[in-house]
C-alpha atoms as a PDB file:
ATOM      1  CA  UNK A   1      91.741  63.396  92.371  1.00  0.00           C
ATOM      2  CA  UNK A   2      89.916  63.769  88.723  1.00  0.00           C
ATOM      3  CA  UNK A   3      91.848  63.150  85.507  1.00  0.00           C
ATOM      4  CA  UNK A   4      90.318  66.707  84.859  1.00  0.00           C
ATOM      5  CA  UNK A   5      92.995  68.269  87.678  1.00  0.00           C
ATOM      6  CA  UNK A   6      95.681  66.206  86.383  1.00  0.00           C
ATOM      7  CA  UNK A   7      95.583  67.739  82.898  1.00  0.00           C
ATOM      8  CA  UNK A   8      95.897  71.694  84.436  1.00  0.00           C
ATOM      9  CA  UNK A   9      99.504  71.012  83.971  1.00  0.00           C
ATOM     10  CA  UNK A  10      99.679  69.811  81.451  1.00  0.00           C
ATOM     11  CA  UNK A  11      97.935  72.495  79.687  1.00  0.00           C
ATOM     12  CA  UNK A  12     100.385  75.636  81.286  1.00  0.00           C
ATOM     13  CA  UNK A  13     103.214  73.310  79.243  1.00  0.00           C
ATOM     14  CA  UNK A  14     101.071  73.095  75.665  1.00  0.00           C
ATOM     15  CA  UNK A  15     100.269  77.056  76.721  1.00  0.00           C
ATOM     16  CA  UNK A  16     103.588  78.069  77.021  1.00  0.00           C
ATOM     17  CA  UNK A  17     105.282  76.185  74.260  1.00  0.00           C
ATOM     18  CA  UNK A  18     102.062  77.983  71.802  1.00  0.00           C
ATOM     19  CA  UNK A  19     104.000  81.001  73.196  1.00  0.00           C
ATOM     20  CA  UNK A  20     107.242  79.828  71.800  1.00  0.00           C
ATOM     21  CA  UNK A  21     105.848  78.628  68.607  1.00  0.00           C
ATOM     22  CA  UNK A  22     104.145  82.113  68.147  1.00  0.00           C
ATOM     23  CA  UNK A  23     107.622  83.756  68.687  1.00  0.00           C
ATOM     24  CA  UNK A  24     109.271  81.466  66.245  1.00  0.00           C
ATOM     25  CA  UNK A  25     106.711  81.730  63.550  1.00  0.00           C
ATOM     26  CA  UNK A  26     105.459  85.812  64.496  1.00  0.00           C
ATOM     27  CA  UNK A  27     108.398  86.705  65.795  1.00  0.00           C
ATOM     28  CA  UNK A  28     110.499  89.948  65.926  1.00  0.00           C
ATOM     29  CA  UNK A  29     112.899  88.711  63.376  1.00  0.00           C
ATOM     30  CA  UNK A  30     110.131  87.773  60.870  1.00  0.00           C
ATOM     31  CA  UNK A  31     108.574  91.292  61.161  1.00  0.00           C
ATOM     32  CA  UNK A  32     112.512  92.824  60.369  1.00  0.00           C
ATOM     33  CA  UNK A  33     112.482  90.592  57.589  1.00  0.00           C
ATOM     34  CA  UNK A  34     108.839  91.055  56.076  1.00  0.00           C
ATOM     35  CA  UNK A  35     107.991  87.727  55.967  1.00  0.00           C
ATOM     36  CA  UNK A  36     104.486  86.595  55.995  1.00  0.00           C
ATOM     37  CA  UNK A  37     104.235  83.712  58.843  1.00  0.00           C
ATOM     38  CA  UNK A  38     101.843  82.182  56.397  1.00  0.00           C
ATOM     39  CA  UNK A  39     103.847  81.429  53.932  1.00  0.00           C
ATOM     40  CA  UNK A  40     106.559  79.265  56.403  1.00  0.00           C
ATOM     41  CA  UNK A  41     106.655  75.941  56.418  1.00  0.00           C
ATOM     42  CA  UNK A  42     105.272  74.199  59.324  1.00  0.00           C
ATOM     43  CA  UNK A  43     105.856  70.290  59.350  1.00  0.00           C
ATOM     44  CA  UNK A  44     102.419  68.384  59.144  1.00  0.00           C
ATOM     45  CA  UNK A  45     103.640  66.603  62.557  1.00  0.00           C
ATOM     46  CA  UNK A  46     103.518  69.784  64.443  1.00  0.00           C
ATOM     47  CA  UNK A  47     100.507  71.222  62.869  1.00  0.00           C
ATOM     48  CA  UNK A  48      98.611  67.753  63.539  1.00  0.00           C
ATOM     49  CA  UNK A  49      99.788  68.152  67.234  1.00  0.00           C
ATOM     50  CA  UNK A  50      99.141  72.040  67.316  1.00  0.00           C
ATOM     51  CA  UNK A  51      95.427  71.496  65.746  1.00  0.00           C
ATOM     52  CA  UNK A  52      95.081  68.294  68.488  1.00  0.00           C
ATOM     53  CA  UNK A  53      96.339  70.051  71.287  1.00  0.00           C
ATOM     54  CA  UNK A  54      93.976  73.314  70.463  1.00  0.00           C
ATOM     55  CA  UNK A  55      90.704  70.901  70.154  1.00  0.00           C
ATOM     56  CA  UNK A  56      91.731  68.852  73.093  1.00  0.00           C
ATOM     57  CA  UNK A  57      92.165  72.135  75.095  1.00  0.00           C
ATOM     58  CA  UNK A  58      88.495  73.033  74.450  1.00  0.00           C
ATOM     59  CA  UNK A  59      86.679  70.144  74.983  1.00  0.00           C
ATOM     60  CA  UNK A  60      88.700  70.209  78.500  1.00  0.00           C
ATOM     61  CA  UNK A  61      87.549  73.654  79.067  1.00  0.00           C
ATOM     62  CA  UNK A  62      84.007  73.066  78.424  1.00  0.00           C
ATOM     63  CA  UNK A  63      83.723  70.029  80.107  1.00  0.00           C
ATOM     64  CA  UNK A  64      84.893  72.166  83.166  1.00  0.00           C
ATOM     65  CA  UNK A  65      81.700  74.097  82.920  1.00  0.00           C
ATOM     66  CA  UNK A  66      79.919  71.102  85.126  1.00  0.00           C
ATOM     67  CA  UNK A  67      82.128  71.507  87.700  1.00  0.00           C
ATOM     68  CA  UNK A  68      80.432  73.900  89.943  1.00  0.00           C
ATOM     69  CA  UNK A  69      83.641  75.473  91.507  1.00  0.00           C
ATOM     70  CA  UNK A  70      85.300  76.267  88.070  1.00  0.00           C
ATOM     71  CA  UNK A  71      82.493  77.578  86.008  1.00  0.00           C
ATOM     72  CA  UNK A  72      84.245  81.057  86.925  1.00  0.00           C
ATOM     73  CA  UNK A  73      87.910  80.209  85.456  1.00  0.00           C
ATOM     74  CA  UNK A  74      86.229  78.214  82.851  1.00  0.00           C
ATOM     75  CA  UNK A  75      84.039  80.739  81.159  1.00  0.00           C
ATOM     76  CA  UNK A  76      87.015  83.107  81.664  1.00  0.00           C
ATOM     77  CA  UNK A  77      89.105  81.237  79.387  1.00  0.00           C
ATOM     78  CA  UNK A  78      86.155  81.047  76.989  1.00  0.00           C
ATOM     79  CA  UNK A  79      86.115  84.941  77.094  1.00  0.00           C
ATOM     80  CA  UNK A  80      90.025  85.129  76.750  1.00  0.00           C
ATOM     81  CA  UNK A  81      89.790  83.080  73.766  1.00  0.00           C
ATOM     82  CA  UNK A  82      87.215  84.513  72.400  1.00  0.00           C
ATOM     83  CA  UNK A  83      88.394  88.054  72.754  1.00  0.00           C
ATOM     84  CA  UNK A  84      92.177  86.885  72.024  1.00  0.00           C
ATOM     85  CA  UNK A  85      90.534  85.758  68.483  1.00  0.00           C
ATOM     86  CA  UNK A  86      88.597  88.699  67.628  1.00  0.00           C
ATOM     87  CA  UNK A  87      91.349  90.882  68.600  1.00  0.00           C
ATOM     88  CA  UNK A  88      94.090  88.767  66.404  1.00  0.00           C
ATOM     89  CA  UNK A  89      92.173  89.071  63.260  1.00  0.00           C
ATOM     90  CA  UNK A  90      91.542  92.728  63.399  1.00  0.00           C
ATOM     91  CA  UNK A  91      95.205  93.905  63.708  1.00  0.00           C
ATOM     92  CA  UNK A  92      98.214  93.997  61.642  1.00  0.00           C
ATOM     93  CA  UNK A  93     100.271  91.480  61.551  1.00  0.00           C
ATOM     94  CA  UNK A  94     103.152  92.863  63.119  1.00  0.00           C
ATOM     95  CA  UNK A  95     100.435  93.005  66.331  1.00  0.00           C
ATOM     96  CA  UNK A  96      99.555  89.513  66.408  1.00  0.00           C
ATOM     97  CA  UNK A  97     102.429  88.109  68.398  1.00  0.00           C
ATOM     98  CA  UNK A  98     101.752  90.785  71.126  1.00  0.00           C
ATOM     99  CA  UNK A  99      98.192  90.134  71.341  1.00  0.00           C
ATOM    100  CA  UNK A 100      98.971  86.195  71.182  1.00  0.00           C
ATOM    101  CA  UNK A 101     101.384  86.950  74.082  1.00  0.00           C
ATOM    102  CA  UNK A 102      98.951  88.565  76.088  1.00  0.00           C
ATOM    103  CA  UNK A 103      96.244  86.197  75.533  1.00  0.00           C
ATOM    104  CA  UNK A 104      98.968  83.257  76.511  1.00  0.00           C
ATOM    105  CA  UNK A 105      99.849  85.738  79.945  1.00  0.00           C
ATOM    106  CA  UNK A 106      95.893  85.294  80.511  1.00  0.00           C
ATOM    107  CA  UNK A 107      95.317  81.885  79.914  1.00  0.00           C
ATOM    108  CA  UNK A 108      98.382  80.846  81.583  1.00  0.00           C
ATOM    109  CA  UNK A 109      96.972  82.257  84.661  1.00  0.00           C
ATOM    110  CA  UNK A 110      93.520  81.274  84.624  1.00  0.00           C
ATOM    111  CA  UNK A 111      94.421  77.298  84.475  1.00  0.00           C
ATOM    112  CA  UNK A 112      96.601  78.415  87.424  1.00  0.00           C
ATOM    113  CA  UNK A 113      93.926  79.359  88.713  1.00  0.00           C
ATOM    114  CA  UNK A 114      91.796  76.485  87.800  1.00  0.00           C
ATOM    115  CA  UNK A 115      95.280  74.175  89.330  1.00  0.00           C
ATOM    116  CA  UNK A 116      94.778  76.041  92.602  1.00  0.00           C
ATOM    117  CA  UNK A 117      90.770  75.297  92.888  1.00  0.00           C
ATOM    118  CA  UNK A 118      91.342  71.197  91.853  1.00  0.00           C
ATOM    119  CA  UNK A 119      93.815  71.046  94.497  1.00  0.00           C
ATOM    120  CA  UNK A 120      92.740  73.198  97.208  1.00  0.00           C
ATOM    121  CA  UNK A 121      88.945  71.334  97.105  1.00  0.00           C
ATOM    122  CA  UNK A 122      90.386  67.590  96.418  1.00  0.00           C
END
């Protein structure tokens, strides 16, 4: 099995707990109390891990693109990004956590997707 199929896991966890850092830092209490998420402090640990984890991500993702039987997934989560980011910085921000959540929905289910393939053609 490729190291490549072993990290699909691992990237639905860092996926999902993006999801619960969005809700902590976007969240529906911060929009009732008009804070600006970029104002909150975020500890340089998590932020280094966070930044990591993002770059990490990608260079996984494109380095999918040479594997024939994921090019499909893999320039779907290019798209989802890609859209997901042009989409977040053209709303308010009271919209960005449900856009963020959506993208997360996607992207959760393309490196399911992407899972399914590793193991199904191993």
């Amino acid at each position: 099995m490729s190291p490549q199929a072993i990290l699909a896991p691992l990237w639905m966890g860092f996926e999902l707990w993006q999801l619960v850092q969005a809700e902590r830092y976007l969240g529906i209490r911060q929009i009732e109390r008009g804070t600006d998420p970029r104002t909150l402090e975020v500890g340089e640990g998590r932020a280094a891990l966070w930044s990591l984890g993002l770059l990490a991500e990608s260079v996984w993702v494109l380095s999918l693109l040479f594997e024939r039987r994921l090019i499909d997934p893999a320039l779907g989560m290019i798209v989802v990004t890609l859209a997901g980011y042009a989409m977040r910085r053209s709303v308010e921000m009271k919209w960005v956590l449900v856009v963020l959540t959506f993208e997360g929905a996607v992207r959760i289910g393309m490196l399911l997707a992407i899972a399914v393939r590793f193991w199904r053609y191993a």
